[in-house]
PDB file of N, CA and C in Angstrom:
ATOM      1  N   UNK A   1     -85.515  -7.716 -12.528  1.00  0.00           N
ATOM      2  CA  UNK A   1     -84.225  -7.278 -12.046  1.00  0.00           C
ATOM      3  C   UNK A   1     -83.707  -6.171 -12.960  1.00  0.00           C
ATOM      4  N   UNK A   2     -83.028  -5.248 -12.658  1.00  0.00           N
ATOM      5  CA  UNK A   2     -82.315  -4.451 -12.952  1.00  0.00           C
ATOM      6  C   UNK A   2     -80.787  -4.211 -13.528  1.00  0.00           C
ATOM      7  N   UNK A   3     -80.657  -4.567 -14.861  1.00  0.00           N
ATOM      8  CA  UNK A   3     -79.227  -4.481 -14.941  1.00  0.00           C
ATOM      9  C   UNK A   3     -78.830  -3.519 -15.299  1.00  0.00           C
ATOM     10  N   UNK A   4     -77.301  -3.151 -14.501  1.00  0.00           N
ATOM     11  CA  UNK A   4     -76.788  -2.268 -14.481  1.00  0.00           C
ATOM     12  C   UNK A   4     -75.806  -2.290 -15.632  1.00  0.00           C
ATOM     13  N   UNK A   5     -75.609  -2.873 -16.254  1.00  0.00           N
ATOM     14  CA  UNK A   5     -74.998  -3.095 -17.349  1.00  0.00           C
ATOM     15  C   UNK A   5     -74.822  -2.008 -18.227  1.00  0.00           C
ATOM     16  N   UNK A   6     -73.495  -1.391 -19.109  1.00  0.00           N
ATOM     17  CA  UNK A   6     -73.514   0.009 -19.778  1.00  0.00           C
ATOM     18  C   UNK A   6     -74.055   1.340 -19.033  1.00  0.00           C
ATOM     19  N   UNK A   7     -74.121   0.811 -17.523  1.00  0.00           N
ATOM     20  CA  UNK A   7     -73.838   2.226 -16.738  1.00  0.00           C
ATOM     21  C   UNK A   7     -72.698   2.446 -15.915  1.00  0.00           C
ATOM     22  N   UNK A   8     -71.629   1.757 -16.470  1.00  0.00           N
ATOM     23  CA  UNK A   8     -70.597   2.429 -15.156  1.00  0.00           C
ATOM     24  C   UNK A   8     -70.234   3.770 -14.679  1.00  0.00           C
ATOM     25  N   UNK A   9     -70.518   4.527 -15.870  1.00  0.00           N
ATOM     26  CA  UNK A   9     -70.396   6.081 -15.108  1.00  0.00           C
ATOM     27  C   UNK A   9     -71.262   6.398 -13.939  1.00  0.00           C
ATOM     28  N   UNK A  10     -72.503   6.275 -14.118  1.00  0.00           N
ATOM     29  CA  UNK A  10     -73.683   6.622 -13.510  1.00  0.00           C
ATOM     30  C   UNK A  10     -73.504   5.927 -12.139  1.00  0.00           C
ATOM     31  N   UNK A  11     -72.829   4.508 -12.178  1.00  0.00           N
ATOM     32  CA  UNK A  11     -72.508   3.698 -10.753  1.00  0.00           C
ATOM     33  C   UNK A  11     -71.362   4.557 -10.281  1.00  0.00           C
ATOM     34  N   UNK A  12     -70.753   4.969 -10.792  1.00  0.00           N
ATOM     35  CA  UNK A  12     -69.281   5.546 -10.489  1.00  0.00           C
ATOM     36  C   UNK A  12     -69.763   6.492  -9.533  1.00  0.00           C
ATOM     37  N   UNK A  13     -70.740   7.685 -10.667  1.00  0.00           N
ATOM     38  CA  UNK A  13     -71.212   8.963  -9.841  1.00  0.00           C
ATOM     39  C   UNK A  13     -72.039   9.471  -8.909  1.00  0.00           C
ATOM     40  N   UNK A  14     -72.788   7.856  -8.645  1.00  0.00           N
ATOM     41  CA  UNK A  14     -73.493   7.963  -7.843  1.00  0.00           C
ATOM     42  C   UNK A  14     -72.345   7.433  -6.757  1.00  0.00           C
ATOM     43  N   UNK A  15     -71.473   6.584  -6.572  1.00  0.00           N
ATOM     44  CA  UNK A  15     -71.095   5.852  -5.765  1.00  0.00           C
ATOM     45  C   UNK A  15     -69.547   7.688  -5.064  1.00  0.00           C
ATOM     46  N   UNK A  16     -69.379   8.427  -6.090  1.00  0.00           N
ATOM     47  CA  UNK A  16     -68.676   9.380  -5.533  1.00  0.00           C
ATOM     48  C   UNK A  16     -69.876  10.430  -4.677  1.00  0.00           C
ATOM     49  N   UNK A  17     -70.823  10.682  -5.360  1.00  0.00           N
ATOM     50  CA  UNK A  17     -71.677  11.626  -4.551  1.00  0.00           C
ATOM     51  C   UNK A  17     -71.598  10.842  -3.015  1.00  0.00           C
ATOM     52  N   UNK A  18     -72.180   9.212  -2.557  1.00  0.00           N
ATOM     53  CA  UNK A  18     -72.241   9.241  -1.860  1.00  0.00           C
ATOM     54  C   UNK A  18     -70.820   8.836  -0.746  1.00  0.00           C
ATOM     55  N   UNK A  19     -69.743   8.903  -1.344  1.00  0.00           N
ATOM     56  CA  UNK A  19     -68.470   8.954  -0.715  1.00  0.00           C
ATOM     57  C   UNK A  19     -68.217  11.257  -0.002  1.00  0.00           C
ATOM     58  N   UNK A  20     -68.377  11.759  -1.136  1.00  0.00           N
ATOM     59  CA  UNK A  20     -68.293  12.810  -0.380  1.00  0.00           C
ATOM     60  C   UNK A  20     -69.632  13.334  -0.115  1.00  0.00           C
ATOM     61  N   UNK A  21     -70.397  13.232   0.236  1.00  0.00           N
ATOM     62  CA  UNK A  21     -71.575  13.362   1.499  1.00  0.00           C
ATOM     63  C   UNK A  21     -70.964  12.641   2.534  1.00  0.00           C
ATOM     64  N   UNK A  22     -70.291  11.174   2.569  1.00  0.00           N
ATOM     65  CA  UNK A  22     -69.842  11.356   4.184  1.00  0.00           C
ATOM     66  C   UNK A  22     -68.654  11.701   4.310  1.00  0.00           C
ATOM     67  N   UNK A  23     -68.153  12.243   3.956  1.00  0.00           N
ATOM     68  CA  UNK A  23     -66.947  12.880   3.474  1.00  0.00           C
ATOM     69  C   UNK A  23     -66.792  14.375   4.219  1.00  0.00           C
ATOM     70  N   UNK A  24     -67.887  14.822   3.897  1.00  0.00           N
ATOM     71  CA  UNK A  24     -68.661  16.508   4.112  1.00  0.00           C
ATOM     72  C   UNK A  24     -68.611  16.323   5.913  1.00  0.00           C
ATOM     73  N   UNK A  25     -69.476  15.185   5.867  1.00  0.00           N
ATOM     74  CA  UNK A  25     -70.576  15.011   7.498  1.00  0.00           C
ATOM     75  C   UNK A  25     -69.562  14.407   8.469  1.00  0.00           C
ATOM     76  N   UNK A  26     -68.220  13.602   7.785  1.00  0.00           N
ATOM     77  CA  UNK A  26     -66.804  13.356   8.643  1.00  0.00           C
ATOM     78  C   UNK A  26     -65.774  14.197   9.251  1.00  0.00           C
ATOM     79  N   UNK A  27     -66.528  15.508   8.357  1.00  0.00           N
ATOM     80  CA  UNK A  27     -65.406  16.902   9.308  1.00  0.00           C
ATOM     81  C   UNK A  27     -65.952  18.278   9.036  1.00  0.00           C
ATOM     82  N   UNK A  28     -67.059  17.615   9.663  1.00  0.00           N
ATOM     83  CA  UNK A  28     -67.935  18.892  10.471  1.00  0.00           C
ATOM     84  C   UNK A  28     -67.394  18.488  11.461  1.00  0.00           C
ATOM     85  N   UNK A  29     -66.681  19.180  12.596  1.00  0.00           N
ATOM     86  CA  UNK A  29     -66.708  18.897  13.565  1.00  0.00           C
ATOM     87  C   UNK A  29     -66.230  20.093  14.402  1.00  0.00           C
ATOM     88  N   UNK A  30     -66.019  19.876  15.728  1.00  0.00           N
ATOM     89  CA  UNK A  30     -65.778  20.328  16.504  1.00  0.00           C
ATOM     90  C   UNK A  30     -64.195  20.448  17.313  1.00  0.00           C
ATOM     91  N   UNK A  31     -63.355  20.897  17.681  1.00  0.00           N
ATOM     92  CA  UNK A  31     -62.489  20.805  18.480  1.00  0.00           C
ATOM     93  C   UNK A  31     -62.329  21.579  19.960  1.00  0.00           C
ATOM     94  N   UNK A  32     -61.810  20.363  20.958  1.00  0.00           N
ATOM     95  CA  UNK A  32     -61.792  21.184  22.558  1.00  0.00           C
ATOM     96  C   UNK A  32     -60.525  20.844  23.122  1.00  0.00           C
ATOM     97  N   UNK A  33     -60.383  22.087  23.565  1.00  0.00           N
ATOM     98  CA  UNK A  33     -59.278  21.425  24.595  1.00  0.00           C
ATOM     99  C   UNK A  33     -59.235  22.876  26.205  1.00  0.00           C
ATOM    100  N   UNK A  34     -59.235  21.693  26.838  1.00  0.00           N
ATOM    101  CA  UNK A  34     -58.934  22.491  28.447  1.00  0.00           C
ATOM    102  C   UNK A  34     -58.571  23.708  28.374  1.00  0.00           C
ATOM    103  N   UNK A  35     -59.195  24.772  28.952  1.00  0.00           N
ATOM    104  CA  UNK A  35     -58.646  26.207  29.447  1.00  0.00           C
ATOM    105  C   UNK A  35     -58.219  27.481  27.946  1.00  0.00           C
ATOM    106  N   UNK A  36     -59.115  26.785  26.878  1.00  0.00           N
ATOM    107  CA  UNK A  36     -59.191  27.372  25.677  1.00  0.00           C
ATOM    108  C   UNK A  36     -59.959  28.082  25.625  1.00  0.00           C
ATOM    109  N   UNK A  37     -59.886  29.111  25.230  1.00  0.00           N
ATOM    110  CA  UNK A  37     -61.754  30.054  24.998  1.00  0.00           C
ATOM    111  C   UNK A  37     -61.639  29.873  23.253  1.00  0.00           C
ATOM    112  N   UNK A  38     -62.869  30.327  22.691  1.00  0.00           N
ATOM    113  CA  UNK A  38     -63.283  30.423  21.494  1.00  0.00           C
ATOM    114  C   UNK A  38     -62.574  30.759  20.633  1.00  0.00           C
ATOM    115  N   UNK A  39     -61.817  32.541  20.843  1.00  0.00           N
ATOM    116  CA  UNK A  39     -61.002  33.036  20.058  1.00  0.00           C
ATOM    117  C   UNK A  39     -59.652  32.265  20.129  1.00  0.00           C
ATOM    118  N   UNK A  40     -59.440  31.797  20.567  1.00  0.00           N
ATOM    119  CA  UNK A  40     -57.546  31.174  20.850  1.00  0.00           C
ATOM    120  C   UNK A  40     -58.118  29.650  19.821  1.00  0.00           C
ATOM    121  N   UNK A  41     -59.022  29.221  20.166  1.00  0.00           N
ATOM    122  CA  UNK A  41     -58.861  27.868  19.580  1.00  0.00           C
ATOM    123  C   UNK A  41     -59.491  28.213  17.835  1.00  0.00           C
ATOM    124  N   UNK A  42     -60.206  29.108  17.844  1.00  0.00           N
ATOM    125  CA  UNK A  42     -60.246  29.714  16.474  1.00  0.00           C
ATOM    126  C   UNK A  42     -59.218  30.352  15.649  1.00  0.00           C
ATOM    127  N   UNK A  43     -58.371  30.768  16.377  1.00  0.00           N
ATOM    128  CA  UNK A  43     -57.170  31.172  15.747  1.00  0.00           C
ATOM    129  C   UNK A  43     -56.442  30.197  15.637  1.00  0.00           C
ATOM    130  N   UNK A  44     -56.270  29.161  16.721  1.00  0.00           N
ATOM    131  CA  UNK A  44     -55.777  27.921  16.237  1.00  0.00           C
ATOM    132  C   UNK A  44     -56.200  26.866  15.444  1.00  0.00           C
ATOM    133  N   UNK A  45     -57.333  27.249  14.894  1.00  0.00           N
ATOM    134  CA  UNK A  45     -57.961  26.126  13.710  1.00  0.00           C
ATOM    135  C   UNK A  45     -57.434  26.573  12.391  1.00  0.00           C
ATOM    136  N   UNK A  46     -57.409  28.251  12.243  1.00  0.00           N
ATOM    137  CA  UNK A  46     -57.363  29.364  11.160  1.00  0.00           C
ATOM    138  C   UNK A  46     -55.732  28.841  11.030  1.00  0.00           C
ATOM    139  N   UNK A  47     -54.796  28.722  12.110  1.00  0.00           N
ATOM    140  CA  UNK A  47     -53.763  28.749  11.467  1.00  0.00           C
ATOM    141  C   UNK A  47     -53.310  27.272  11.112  1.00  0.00           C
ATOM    142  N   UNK A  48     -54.048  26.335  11.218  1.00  0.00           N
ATOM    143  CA  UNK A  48     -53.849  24.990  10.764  1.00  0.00           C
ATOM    144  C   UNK A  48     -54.556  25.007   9.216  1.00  0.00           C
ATOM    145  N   UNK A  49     -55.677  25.610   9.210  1.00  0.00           N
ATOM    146  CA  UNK A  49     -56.086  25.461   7.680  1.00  0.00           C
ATOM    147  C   UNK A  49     -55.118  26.165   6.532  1.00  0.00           C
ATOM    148  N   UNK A  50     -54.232  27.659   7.384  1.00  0.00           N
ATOM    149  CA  UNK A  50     -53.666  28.298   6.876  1.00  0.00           C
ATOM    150  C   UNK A  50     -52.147  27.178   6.104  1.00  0.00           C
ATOM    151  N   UNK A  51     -51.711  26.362   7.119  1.00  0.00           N
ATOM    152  CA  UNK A  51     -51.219  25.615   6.983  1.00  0.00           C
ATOM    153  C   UNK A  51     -51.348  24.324   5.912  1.00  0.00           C
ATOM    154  N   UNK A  52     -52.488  24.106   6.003  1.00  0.00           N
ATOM    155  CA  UNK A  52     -53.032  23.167   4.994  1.00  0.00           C
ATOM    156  C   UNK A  52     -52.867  23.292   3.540  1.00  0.00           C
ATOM    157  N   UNK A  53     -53.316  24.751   3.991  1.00  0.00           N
ATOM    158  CA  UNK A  53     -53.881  25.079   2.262  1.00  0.00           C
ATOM    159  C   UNK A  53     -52.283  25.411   1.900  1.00  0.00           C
ATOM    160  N   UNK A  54     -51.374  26.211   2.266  1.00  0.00           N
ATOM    161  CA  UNK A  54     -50.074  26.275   1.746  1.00  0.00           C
ATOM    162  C   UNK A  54     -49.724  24.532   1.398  1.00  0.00           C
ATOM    163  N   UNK A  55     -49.760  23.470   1.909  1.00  0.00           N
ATOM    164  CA  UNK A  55     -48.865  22.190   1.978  1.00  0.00           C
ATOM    165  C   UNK A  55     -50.025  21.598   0.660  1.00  0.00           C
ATOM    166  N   UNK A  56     -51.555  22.005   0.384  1.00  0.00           N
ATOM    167  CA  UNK A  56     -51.821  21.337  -0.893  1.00  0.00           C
ATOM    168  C   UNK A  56     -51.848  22.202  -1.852  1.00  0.00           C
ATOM    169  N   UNK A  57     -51.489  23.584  -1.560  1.00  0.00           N
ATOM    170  CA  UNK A  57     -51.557  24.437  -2.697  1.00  0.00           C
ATOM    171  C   UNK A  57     -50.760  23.578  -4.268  1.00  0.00           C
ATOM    172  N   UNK A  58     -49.773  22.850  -3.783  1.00  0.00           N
ATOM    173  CA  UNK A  58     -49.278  22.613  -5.143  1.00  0.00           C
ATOM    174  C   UNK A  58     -49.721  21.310  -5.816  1.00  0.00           C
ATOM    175  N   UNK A  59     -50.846  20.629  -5.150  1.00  0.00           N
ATOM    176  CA  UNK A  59     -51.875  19.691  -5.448  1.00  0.00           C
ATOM    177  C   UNK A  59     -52.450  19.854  -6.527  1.00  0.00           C
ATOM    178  N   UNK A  60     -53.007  20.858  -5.348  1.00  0.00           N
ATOM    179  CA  UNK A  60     -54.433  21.972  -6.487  1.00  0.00           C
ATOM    180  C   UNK A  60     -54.031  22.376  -8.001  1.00  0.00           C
ATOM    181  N   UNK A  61     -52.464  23.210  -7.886  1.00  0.00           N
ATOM    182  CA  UNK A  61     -52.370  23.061  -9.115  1.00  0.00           C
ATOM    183  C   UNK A  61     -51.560  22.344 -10.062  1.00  0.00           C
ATOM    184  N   UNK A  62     -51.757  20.954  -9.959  1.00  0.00           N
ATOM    185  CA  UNK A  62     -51.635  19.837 -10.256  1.00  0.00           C
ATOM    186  C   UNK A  62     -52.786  19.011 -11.201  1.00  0.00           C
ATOM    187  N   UNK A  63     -53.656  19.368 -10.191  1.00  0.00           N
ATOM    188  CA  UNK A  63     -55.107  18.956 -10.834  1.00  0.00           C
ATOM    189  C   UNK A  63     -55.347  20.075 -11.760  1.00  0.00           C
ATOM    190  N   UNK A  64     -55.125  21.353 -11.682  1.00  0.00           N
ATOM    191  CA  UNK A  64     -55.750  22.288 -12.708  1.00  0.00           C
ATOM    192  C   UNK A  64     -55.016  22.178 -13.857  1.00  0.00           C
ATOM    193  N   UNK A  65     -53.842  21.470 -13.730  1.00  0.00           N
ATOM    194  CA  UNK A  65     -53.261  21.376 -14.886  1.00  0.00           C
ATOM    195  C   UNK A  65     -53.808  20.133 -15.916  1.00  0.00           C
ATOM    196  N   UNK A  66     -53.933  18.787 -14.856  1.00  0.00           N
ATOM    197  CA  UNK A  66     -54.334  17.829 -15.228  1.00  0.00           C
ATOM    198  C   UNK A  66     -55.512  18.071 -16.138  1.00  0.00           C
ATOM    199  N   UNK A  67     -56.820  18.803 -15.191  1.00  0.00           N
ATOM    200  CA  UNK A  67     -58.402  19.442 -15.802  1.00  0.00           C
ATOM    201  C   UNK A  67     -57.855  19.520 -17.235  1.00  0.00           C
ATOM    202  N   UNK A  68     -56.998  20.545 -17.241  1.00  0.00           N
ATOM    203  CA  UNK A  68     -56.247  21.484 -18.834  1.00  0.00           C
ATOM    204  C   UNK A  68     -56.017  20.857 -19.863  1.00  0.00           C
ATOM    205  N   UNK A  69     -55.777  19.563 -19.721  1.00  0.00           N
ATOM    206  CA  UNK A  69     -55.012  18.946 -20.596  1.00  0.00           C
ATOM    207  C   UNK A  69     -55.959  18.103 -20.954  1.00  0.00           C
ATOM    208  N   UNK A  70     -56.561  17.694 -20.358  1.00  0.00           N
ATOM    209  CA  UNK A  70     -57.970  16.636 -20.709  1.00  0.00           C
ATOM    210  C   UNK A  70     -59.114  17.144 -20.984  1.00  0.00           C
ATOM    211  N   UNK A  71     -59.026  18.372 -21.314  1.00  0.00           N
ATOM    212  CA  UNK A  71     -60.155  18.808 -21.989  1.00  0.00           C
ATOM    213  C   UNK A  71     -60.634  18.327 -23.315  1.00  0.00           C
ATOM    214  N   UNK A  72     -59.595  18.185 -24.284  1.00  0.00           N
ATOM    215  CA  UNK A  72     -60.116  18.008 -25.579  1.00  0.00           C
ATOM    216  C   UNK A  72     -60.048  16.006 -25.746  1.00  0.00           C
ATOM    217  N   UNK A  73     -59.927  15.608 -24.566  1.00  0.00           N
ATOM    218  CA  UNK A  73     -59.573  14.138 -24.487  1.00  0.00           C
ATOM    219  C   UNK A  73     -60.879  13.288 -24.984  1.00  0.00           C
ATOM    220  N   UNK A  74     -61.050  12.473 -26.128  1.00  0.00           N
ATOM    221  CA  UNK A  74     -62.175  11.524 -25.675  1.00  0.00           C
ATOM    222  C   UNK A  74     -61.552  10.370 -25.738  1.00  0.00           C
ATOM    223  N   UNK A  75     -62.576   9.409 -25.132  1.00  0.00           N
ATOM    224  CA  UNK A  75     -62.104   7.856 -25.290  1.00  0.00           C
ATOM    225  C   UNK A  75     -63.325   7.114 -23.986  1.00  0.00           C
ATOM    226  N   UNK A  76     -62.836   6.328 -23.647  1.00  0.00           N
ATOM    227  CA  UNK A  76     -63.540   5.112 -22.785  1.00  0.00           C
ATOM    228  C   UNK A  76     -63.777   6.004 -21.293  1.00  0.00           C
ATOM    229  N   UNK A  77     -63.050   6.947 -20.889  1.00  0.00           N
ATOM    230  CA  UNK A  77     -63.597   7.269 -19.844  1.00  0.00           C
ATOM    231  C   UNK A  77     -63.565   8.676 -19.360  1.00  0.00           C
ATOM    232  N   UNK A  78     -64.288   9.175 -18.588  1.00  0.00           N
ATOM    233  CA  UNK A  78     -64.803  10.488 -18.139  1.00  0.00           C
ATOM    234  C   UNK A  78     -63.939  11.096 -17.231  1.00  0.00           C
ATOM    235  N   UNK A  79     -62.933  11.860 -18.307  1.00  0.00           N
ATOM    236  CA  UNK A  79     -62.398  13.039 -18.152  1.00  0.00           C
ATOM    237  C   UNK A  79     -62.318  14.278 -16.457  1.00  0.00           C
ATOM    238  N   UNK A  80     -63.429  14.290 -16.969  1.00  0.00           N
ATOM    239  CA  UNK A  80     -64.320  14.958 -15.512  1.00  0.00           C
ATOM    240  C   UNK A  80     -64.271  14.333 -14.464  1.00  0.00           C
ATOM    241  N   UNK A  81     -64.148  12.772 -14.292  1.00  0.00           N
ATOM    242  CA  UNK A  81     -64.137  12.016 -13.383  1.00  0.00           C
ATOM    243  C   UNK A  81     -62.843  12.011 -12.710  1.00  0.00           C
ATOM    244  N   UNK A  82     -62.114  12.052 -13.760  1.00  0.00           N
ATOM    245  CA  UNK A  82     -60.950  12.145 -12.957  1.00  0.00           C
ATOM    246  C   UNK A  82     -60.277  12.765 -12.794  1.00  0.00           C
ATOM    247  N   UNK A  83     -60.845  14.264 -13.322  1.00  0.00           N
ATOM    248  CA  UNK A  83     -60.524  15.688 -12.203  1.00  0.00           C
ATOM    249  C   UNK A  83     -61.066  15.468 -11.161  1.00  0.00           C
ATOM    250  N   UNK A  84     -62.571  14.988 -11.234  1.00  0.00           N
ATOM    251  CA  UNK A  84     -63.219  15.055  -9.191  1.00  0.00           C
ATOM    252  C   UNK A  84     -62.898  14.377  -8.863  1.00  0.00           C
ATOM    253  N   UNK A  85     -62.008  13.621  -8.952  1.00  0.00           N
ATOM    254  CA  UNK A  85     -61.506  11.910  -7.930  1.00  0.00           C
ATOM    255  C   UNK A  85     -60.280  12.851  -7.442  1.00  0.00           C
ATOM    256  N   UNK A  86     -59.539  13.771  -8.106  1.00  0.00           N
ATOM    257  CA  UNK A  86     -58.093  14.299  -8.319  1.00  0.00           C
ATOM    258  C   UNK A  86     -58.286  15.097  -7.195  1.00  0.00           C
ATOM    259  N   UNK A  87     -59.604  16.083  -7.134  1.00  0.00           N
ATOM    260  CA  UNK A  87     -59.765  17.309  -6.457  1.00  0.00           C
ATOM    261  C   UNK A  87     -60.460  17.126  -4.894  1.00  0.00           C
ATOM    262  N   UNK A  88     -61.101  15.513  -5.051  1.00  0.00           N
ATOM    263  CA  UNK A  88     -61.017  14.954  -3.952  1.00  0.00           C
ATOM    264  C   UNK A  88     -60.422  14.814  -3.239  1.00  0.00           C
ATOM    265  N   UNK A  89     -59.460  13.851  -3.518  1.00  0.00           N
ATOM    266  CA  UNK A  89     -58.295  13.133  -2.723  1.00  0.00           C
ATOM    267  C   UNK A  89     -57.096  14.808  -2.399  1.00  0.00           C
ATOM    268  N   UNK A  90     -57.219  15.892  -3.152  1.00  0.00           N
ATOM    269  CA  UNK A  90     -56.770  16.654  -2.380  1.00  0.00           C
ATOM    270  C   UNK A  90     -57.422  17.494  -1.539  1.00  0.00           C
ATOM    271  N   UNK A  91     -58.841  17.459  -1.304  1.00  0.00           N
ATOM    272  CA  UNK A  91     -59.445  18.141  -0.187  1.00  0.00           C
ATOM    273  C   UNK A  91     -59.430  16.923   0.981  1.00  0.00           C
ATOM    274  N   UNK A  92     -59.578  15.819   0.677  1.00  0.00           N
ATOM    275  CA  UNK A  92     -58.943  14.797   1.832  1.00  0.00           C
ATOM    276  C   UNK A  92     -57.847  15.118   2.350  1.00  0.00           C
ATOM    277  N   UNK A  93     -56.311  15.115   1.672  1.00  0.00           N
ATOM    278  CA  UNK A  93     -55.036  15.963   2.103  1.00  0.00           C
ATOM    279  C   UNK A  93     -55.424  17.292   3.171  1.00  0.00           C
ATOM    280  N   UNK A  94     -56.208  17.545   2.646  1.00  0.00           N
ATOM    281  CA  UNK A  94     -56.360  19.134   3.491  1.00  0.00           C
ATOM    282  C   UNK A  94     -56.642  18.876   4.491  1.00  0.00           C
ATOM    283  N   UNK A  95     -57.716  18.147   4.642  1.00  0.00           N
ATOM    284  CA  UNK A  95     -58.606  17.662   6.353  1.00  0.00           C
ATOM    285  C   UNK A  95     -57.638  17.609   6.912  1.00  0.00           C
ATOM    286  N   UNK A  96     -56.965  15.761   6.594  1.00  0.00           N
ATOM    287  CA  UNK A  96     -56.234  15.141   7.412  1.00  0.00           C
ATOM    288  C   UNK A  96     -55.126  16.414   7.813  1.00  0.00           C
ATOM    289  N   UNK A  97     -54.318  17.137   6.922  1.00  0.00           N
ATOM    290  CA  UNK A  97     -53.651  18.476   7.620  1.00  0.00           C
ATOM    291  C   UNK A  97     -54.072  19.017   8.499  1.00  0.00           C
ATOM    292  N   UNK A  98     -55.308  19.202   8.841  1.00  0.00           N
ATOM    293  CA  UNK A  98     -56.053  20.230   9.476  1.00  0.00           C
ATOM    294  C   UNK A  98     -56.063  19.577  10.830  1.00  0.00           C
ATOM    295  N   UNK A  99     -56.704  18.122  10.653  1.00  0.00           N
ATOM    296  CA  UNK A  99     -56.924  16.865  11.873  1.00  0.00           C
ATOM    297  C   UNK A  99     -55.519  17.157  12.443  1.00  0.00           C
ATOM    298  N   UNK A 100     -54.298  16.562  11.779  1.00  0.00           N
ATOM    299  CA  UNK A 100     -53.178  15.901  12.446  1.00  0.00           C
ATOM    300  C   UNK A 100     -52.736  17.630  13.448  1.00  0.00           C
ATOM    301  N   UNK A 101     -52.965  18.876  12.678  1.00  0.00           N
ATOM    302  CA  UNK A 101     -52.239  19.709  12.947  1.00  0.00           C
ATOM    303  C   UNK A 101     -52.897  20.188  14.047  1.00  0.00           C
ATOM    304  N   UNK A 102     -54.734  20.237  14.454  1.00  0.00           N
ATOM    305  CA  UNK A 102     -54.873  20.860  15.452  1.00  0.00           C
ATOM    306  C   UNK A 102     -54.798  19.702  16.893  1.00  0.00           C
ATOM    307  N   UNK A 103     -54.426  18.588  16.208  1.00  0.00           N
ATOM    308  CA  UNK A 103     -54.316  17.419  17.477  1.00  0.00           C
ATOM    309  C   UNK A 103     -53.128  17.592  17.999  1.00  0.00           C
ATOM    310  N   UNK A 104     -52.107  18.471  17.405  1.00  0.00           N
ATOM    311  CA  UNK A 104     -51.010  18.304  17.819  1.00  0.00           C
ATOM    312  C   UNK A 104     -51.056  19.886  18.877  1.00  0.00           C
ATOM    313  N   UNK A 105     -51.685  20.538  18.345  1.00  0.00           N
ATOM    314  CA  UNK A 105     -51.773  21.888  19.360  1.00  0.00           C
ATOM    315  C   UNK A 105     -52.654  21.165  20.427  1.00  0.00           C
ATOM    316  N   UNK A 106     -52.869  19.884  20.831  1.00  0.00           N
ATOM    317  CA  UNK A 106     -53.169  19.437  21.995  1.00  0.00           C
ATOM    318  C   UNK A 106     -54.710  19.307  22.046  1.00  0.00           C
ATOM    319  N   UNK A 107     -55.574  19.710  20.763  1.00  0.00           N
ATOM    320  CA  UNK A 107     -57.142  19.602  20.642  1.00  0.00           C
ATOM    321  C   UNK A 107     -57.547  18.358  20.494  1.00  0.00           C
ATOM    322  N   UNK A 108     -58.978  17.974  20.872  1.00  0.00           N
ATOM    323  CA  UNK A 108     -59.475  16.946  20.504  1.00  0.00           C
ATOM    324  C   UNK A 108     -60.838  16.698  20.119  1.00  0.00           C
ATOM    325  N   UNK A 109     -60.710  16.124  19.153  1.00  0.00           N
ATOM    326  CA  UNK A 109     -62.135  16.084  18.230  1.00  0.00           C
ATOM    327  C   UNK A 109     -63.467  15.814  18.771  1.00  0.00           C
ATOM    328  N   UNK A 110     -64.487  16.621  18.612  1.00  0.00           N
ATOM    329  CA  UNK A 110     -65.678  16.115  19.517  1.00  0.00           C
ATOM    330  C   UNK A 110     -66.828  16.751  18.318  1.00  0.00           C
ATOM    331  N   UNK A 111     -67.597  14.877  17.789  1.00  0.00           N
ATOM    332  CA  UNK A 111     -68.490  15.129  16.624  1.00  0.00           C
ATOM    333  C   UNK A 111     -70.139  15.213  16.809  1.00  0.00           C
TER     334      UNK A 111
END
């Protein structure tokens, strides 16, 4: 048997790689809606991300500040980790912006 014992980072980082891989493969997607052509619903995706990214812009630099400050940090746990948990959970924010905002221009998700 295998103990995992004195690896919690390594469980950690493996267990985030495989959270954003489906993470990645959860919004690839597609959006349709009735009597849309390409360019209209592309401009309507562009201005929901446009949207997005203004509403986590002050996330982002939240975390860059956080990164900043924990640079010279040591102790029991990985620093780094919890900038990418930080920078995660705000590219999650972004999706769900992106989801709620083009569902509301009447689109619907097709994966």
């Amino acid at each position: 048997m295998i103990s995992l014992a004195g690896r919690p980072l390594a469980i950690l980082l493996l267990a985030g790689a495989l959270l954003a891989g489906c993470s990645y493969f959860s919004h690839n997607m597609t959006w349709t809606k009735p009597g849309v052509g390409k360019d209209e619903a592309r401009a309507d995706l562009e201005s929901c991300e446009r949207q997005a990214h203004a509403a986590t812009k002050a996330d982002r630099g939240i975390d860059q500040d956080i990164a900043a400050t924990q640079g010279g940090v040591s102790g029991a746990y990985d620093p780094g980790l919890t900038t990418n948990m930080s920078g995660y959970q705000t590219q999650e924010r972004y999706h769900a912006w992106v989801n709620e905002c083009m569902l509301g221009f009447g689109y619907q998700r097709v994966q």
